[in-house]
C-alpha atoms as a PDB file:
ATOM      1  CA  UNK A   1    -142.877  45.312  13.395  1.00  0.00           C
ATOM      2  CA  UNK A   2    -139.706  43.544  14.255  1.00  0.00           C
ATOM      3  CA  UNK A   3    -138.313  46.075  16.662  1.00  0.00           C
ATOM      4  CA  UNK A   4    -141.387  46.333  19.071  1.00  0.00           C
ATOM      5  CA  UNK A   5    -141.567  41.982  18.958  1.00  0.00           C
ATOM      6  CA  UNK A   6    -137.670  42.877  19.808  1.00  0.00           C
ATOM      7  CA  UNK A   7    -138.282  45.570  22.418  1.00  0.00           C
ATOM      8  CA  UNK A   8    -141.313  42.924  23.731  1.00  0.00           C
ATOM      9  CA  UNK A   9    -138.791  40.207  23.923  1.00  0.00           C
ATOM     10  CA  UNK A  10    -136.132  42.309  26.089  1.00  0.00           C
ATOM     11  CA  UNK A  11    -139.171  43.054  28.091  1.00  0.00           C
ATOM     12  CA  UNK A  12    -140.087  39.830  28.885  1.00  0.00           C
ATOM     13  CA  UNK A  13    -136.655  38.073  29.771  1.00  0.00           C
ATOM     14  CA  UNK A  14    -136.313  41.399  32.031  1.00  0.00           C
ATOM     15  CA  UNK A  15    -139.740  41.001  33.401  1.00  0.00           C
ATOM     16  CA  UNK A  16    -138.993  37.375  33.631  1.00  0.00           C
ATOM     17  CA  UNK A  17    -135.812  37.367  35.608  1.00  0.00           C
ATOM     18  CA  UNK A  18    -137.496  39.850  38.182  1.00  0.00           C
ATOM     19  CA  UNK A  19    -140.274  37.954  38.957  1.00  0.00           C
ATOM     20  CA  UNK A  20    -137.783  35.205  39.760  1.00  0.00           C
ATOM     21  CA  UNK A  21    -135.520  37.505  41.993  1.00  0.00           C
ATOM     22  CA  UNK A  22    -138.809  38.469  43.980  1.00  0.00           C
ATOM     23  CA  UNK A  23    -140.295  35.020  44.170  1.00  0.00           C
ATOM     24  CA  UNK A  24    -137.022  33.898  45.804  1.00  0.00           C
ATOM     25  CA  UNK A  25    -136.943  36.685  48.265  1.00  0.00           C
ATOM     26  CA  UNK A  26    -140.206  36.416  48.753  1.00  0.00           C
ATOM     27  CA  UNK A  27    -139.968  32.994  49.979  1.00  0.00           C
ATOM     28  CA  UNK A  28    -136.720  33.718  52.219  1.00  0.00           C
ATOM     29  CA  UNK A  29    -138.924  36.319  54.112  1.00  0.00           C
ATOM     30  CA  UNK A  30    -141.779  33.894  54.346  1.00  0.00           C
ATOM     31  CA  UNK A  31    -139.334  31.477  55.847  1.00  0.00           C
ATOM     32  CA  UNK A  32    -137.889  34.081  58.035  1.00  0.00           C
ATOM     33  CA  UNK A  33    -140.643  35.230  59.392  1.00  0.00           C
ATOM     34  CA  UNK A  34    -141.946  31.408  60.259  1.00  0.00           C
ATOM     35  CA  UNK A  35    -139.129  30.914  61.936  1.00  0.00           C
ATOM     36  CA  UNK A  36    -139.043  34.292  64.178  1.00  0.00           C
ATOM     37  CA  UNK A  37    -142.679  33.710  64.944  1.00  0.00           C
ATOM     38  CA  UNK A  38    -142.064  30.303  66.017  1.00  0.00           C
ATOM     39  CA  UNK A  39    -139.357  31.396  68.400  1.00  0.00           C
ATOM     40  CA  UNK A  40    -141.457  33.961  69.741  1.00  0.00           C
ATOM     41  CA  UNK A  41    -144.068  31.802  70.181  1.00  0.00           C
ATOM     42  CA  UNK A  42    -142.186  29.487  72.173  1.00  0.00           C
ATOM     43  CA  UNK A  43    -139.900  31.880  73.886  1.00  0.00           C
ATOM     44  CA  UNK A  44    -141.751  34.973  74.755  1.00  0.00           C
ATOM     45  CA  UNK A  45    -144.146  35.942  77.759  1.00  0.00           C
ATOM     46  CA  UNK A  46    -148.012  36.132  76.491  1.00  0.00           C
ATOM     47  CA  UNK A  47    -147.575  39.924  76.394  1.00  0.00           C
ATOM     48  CA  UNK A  48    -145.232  41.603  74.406  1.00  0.00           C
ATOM     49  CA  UNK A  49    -143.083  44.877  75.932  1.00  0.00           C
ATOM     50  CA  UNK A  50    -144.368  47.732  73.471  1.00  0.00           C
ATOM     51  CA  UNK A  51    -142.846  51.467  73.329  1.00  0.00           C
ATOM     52  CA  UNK A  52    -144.103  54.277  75.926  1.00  0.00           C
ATOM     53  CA  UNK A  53    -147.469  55.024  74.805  1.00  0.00           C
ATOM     54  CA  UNK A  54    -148.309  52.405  72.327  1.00  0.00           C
ATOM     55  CA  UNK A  55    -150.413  49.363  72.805  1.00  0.00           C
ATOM     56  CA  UNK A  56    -148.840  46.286  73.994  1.00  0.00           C
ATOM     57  CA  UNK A  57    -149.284  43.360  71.565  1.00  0.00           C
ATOM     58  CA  UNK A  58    -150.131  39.333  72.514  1.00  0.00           C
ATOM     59  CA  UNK A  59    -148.783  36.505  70.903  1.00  0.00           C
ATOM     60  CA  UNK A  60    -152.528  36.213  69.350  1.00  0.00           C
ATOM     61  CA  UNK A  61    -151.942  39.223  67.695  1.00  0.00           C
ATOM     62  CA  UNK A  62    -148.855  38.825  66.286  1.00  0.00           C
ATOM     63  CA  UNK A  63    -149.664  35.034  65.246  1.00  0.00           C
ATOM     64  CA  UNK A  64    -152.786  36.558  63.076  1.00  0.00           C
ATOM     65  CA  UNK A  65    -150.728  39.415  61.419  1.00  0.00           C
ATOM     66  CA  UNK A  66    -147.728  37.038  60.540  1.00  0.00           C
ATOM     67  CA  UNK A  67    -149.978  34.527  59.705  1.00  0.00           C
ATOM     68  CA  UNK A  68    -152.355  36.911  57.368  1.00  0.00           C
ATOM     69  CA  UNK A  69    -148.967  38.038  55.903  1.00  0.00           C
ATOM     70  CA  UNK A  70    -147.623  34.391  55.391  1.00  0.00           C
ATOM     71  CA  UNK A  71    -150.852  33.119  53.748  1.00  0.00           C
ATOM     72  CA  UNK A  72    -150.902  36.281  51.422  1.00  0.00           C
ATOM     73  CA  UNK A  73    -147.110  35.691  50.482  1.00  0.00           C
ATOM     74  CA  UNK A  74    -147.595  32.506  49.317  1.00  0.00           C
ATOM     75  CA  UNK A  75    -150.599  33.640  46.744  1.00  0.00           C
ATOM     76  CA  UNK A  76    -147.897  36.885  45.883  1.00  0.00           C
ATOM     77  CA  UNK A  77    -145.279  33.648  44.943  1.00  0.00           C
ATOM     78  CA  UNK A  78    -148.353  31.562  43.268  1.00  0.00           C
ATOM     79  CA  UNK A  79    -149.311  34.562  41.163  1.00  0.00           C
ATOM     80  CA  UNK A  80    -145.651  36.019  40.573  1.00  0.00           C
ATOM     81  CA  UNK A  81    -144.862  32.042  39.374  1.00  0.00           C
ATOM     82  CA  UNK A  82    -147.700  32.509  36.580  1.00  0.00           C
ATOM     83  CA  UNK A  83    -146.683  36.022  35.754  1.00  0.00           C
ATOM     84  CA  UNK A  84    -143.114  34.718  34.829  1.00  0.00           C
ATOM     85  CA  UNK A  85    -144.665  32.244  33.129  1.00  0.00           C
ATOM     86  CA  UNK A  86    -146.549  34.496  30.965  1.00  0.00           C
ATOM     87  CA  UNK A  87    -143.947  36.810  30.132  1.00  0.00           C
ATOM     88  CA  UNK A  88    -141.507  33.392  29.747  1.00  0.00           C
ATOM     89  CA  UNK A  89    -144.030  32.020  26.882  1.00  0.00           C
ATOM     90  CA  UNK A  90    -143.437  35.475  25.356  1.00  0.00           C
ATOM     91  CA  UNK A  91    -139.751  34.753  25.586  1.00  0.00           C
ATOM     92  CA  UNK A  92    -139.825  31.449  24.638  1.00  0.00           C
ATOM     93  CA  UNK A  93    -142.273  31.983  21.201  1.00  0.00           C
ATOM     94  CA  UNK A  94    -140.870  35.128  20.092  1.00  0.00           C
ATOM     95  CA  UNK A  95    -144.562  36.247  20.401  1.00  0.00           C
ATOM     96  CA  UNK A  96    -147.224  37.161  22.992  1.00  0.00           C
ATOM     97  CA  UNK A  97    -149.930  35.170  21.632  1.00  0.00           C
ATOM     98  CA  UNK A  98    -149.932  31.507  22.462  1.00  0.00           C
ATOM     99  CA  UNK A  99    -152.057  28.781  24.360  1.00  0.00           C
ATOM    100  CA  UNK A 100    -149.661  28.660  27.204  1.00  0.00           C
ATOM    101  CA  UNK A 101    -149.820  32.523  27.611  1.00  0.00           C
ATOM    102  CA  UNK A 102    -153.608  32.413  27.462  1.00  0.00           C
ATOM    103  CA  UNK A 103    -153.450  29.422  29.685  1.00  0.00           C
ATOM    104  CA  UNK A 104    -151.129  31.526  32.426  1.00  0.00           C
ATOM    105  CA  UNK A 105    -153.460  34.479  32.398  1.00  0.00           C
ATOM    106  CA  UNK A 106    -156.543  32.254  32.669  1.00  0.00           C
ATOM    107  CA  UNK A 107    -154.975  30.620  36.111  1.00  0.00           C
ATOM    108  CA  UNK A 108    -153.096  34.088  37.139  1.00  0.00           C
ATOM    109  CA  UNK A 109    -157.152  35.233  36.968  1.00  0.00           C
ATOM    110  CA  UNK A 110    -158.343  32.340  38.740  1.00  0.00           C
ATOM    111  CA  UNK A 111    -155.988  32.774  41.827  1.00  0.00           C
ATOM    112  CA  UNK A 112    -156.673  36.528  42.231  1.00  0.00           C
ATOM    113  CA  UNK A 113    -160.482  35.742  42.756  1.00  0.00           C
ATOM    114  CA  UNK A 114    -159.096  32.754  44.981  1.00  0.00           C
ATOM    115  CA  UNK A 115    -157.124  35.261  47.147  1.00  0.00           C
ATOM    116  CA  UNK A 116    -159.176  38.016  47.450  1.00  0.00           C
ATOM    117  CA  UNK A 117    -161.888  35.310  49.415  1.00  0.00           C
ATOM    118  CA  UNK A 118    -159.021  33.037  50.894  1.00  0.00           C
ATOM    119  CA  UNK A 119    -156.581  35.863  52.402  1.00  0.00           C
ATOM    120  CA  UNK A 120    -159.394  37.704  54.707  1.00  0.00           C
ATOM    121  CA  UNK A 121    -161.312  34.147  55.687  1.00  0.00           C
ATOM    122  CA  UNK A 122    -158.282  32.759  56.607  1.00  0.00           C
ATOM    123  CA  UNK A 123    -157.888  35.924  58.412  1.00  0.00           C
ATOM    124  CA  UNK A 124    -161.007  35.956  59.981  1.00  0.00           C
ATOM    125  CA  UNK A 125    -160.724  32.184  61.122  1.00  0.00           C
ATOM    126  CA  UNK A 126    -157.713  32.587  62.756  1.00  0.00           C
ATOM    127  CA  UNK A 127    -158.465  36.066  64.788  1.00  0.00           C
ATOM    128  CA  UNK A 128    -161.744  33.950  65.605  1.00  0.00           C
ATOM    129  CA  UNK A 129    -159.661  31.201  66.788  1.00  0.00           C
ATOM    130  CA  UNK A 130    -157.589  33.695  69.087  1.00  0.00           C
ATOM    131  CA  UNK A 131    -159.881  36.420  70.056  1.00  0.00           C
ATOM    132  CA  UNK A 132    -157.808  38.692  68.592  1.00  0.00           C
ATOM    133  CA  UNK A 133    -160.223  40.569  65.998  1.00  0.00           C
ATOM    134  CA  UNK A 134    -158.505  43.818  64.244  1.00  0.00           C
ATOM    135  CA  UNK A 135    -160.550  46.751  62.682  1.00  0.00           C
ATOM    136  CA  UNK A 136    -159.206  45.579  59.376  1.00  0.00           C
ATOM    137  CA  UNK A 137    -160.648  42.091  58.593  1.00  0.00           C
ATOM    138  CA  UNK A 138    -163.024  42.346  55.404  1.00  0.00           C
ATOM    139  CA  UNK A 139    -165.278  39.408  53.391  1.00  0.00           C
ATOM    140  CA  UNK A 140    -163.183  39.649  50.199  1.00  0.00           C
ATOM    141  CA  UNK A 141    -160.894  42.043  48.733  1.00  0.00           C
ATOM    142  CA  UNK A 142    -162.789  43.663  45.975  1.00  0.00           C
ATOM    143  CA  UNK A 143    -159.158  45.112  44.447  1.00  0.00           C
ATOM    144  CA  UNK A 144    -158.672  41.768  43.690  1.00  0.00           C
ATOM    145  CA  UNK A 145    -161.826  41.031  42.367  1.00  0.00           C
ATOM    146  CA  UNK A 146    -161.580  43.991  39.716  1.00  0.00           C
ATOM    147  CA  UNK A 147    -157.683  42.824  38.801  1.00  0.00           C
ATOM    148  CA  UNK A 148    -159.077  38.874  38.334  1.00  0.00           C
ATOM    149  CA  UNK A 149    -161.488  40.502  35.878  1.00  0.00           C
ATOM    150  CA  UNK A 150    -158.824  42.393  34.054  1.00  0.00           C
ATOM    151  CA  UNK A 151    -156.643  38.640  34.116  1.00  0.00           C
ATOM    152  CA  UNK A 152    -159.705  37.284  32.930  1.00  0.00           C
ATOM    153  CA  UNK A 153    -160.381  39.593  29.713  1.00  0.00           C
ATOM    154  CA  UNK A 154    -156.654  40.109  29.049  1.00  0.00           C
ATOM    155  CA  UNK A 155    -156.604  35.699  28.381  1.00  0.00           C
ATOM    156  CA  UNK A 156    -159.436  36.414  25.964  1.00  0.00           C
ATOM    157  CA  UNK A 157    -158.180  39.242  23.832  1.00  0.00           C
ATOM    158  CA  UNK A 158    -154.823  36.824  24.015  1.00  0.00           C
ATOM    159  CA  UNK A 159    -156.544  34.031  23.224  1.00  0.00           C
ATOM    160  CA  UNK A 160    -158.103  35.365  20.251  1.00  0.00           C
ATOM    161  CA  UNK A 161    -154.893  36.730  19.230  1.00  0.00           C
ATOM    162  CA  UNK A 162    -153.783  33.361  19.306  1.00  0.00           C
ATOM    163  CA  UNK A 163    -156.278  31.909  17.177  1.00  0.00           C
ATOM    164  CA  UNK A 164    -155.280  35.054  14.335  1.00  0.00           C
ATOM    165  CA  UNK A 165    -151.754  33.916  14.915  1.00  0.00           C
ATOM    166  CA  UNK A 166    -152.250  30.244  14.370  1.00  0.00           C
ATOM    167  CA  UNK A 167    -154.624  31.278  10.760  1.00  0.00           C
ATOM    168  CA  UNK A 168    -151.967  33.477   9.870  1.00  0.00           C
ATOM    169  CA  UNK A 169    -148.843  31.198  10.629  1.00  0.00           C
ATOM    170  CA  UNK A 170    -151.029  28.525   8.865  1.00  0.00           C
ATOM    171  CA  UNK A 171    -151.673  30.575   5.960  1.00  0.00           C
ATOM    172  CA  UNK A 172    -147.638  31.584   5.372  1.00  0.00           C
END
């Protein structure tokens, strides 16, 4: 029993440590891309020059797919921050089942349902706002959907593991 809490504890500092490394990059591009859009915005003719053959892209385009890309980025960071979390309470208790892991999972849930409405209406309000309306826009995301459900039963099965642990630690 002790070697797979060990082999769960390596896990988690690993799985811990990466989520951080990605957050942080994640937020450099983000930045990166604000910035380059922002220049172009300011600095470039209304239509883009565009490779022999291909279609030429507006600044209304590009604005919607950078800004689609920023908004999801910052629920990837949100959600990677709660991941981290959950793998850092892990860490932290020497075991997987505690309130603040149940707690992580419950929010981690609660922004995938957010973002699989928010990403595409944001989306959608914005290529409204510039005419600019690609074959890909969609209600919800029902990907995310399914994976909020997972987060969702995944804090309950921890949660109730964390009520055993508690009657058992109490009981020692």
């Amino acid at each position: 029993m002790s070697e797979t809490l060990n082999k769960l504890n390596r896990i988690s500092r690993l799985v811990e440590k990466g989520a951080n490394i990605i957050m942080f990059l994640l937020i450099i591009v983000m930045i990166l891309m604000l910035i380059a859009v922002t220049i172009l915005m300011i600095l470039s003719p209304d239509v883009l020059p565009s490779p022999p053959g291909a279609e030429e892209f507006t600044k209304d385009q590009i604005l919607v797919v950078c800004a689609n890309a920023v908004l999801s980025g910052v629920f990837l960071v949100i959600a990677l921050y709660y991941v981290r979390s959950f793998f850092g309470s892990i860490h932290k208790n020497n075991t997987p089942f505690t309130d603040e892991g149940v707690r992580s999972l419950e929010i981690l849930a609660i922004i995938l349902v957010a973002c699989a409405f928010i990403v595409p209406l944001g989306s959608a309000l914005l290529s409204f706002a510039t005419g600019f309306w690609p074959a890909q826009i969609a209600v919800f995301n029902p990907f995310l959907l399914f994976m909020a459900l997972v987060m969702y039963f995944l804090s309950l099965i921890f949660k109730y593991g964390a009520a055993l642990q508690k009657e058992s630690d109490e009981t020692l």
